[in-house]
C-alpha atoms as a PDB file:
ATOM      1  CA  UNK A   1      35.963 102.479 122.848  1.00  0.00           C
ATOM      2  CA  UNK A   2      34.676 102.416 119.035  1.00  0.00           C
ATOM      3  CA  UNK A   3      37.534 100.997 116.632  1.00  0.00           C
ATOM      4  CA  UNK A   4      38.184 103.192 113.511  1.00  0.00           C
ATOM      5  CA  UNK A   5      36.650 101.384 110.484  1.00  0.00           C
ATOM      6  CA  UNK A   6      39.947 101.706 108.314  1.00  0.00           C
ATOM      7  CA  UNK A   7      41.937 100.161 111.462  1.00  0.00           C
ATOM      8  CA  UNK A   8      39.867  96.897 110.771  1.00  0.00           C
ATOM      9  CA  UNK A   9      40.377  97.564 106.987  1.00  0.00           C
ATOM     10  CA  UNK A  10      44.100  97.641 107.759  1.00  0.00           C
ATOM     11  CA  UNK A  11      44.449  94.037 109.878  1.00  0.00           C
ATOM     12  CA  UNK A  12      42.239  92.420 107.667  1.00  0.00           C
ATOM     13  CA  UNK A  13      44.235  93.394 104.632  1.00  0.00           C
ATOM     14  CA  UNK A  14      47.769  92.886 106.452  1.00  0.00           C
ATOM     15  CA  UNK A  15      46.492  89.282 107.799  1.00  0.00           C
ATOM     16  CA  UNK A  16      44.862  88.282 105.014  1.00  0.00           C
ATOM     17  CA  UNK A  17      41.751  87.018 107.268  1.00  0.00           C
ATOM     18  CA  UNK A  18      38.886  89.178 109.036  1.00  0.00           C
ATOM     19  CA  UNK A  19      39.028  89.825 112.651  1.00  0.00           C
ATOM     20  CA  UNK A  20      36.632  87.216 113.608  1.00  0.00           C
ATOM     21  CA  UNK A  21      39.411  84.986 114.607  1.00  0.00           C
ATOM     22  CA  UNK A  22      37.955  82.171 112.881  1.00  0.00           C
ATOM     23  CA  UNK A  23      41.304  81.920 110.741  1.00  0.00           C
ATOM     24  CA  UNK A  24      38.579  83.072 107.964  1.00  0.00           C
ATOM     25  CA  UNK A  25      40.530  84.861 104.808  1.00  0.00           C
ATOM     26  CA  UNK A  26      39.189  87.607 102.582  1.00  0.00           C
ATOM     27  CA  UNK A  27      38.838  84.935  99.693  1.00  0.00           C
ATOM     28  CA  UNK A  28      36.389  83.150 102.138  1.00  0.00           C
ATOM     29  CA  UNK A  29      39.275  80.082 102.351  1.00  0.00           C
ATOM     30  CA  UNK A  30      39.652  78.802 105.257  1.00  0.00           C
ATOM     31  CA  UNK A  31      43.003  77.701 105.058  1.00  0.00           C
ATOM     32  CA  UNK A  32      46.408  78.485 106.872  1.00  0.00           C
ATOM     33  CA  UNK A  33      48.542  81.473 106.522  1.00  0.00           C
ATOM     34  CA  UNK A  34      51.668  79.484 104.131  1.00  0.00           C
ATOM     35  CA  UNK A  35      47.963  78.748 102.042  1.00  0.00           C
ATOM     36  CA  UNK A  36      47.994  74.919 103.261  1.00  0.00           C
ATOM     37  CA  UNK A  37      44.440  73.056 104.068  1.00  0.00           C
ATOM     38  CA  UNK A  38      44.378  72.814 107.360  1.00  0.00           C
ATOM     39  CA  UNK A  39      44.310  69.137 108.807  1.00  0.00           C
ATOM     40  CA  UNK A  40      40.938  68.044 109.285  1.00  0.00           C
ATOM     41  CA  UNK A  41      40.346  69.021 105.739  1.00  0.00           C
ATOM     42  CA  UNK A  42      43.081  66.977 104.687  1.00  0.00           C
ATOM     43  CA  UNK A  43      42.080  63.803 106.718  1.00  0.00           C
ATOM     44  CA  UNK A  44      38.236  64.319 104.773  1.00  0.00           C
ATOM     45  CA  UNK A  45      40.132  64.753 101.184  1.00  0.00           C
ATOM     46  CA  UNK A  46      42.313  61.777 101.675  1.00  0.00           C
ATOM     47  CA  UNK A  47      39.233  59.529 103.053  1.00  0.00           C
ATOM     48  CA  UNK A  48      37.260  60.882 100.289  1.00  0.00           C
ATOM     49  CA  UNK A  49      40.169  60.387  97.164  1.00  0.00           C
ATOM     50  CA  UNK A  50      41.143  56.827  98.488  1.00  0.00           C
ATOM     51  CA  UNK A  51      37.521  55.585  98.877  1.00  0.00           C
ATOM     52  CA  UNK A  52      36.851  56.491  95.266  1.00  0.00           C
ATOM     53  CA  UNK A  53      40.077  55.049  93.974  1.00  0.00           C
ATOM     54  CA  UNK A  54      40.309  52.113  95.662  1.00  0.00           C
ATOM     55  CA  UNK A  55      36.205  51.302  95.656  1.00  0.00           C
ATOM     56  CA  UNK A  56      36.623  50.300  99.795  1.00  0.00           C
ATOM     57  CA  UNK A  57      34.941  51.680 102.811  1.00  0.00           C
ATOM     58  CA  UNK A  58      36.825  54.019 104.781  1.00  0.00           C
ATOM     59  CA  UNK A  59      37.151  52.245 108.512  1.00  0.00           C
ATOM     60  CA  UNK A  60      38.758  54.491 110.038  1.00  0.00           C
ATOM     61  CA  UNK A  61      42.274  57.274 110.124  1.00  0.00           C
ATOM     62  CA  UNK A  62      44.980  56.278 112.031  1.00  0.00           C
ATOM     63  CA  UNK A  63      47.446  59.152 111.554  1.00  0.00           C
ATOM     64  CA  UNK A  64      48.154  62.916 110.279  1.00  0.00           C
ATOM     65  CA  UNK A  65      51.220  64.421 109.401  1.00  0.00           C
ATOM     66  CA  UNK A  66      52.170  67.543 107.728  1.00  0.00           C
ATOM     67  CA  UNK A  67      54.865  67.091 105.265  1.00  0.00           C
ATOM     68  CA  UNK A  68      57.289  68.952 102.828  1.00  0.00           C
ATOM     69  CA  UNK A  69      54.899  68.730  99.881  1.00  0.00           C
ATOM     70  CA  UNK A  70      51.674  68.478 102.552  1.00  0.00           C
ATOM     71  CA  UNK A  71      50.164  66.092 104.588  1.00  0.00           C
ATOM     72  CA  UNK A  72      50.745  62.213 104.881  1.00  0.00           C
ATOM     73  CA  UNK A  73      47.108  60.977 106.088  1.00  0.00           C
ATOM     74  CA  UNK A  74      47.355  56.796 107.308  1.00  0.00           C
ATOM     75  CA  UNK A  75      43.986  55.734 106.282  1.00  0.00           C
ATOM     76  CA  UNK A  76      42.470  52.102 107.633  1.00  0.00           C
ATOM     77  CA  UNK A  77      40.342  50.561 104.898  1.00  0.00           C
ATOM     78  CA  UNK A  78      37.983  47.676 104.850  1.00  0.00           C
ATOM     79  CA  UNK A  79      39.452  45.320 101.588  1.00  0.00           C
ATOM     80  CA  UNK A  80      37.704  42.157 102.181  1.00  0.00           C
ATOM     81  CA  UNK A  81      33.940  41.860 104.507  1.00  0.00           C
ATOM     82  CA  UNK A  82      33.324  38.758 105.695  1.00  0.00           C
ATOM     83  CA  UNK A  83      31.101  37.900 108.359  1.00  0.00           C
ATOM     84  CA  UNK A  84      31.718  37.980 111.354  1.00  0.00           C
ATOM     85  CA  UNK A  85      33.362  41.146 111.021  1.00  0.00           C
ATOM     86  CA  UNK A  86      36.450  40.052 113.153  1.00  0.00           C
ATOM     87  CA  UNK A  87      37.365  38.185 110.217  1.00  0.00           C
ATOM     88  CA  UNK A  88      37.113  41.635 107.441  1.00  0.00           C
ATOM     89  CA  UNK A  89      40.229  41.668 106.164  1.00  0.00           C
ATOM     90  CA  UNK A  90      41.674  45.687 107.061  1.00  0.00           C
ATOM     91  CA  UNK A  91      44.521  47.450 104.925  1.00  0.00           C
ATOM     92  CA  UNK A  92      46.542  50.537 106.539  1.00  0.00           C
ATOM     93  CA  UNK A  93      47.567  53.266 103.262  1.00  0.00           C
ATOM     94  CA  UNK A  94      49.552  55.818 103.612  1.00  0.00           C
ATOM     95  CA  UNK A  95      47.857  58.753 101.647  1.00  0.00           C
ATOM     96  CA  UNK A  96      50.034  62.075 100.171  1.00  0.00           C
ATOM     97  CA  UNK A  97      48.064  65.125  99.643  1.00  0.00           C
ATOM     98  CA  UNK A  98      49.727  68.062  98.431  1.00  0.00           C
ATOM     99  CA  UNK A  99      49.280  71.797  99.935  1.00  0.00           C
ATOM    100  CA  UNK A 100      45.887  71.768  98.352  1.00  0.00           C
ATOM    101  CA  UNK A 101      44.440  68.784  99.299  1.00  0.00           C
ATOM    102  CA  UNK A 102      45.283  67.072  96.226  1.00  0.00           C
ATOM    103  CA  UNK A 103      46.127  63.057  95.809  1.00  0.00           C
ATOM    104  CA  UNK A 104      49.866  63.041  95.196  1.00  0.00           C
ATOM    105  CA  UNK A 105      49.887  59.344  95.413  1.00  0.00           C
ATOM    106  CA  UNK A 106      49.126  56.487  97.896  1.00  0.00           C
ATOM    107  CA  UNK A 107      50.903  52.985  99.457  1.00  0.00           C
ATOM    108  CA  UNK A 108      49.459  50.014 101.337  1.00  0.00           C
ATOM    109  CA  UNK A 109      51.376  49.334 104.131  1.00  0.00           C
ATOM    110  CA  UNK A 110      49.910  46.414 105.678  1.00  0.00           C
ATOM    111  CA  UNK A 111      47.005  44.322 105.453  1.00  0.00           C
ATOM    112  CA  UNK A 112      45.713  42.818 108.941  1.00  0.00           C
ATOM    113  CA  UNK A 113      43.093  41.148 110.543  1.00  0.00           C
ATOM    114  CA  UNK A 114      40.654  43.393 113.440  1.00  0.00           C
ATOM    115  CA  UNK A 115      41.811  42.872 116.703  1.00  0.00           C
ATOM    116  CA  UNK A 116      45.331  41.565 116.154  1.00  0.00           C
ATOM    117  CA  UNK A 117      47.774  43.525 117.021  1.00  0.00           C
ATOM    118  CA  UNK A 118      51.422  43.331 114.850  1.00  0.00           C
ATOM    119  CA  UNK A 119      52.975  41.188 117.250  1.00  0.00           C
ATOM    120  CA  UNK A 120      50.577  38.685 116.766  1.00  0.00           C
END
């Protein structure tokens, strides 16, 4: 059965997003419905905003969270390389990223050694 072209007019302009079910919006965002980035965007933002800030190499991302403002992102950094690597000297940041993806602000909140665990 053929759809009516003005039906798809209709759910695309009620939904704000085409009916490819992509999550794809008529502004070509690709963003959530409450207009937040969704959360791999916001894990590649905060990698991206702390490397350049902080001049370290991105290791690795340890958590994700969405919060009132956005997202909290934990980001593991390499601060000190030393060879062998099991001696690089790691430091865990908490990043804050607003609705847009932008830097609200960011805390180290440990430094630590590869392979040791906190009890250690």
């Amino acid at each position: 059965m053929a759809r009516d072209r003005s039906t798809d007019q209709q759910e695309e302009d009620v939904n704000g997003r085409s009916d490819s079910g992509r999550g794809d919006r008529k502004d070509g965002s690709h963003g959530s419905r409450n207009g937040a980035i969704p959360g791999p965007d916001a894990v590649r933002m905060a990698k991206e905003q702390l490397a350049e800030l902080t001049g370290h190499r991105v290791d690795s991302v340890s958590g994700l969270s969405r919060s009132e403002d956005g997202w909290d992102v934990t980001v593991e950094l390499v601060e000190l390389e030393r060879i062998p690597p099991t001696t690089n000297v790691l430091g865990s940041y908490e990043v804050q990223l607003d609705e847009e993806g932008t830097l609200l602000g960011y805390d180290r909140i440990r430094r630590y050694h590869p392979g040791r665990t906190d009890d250690e």
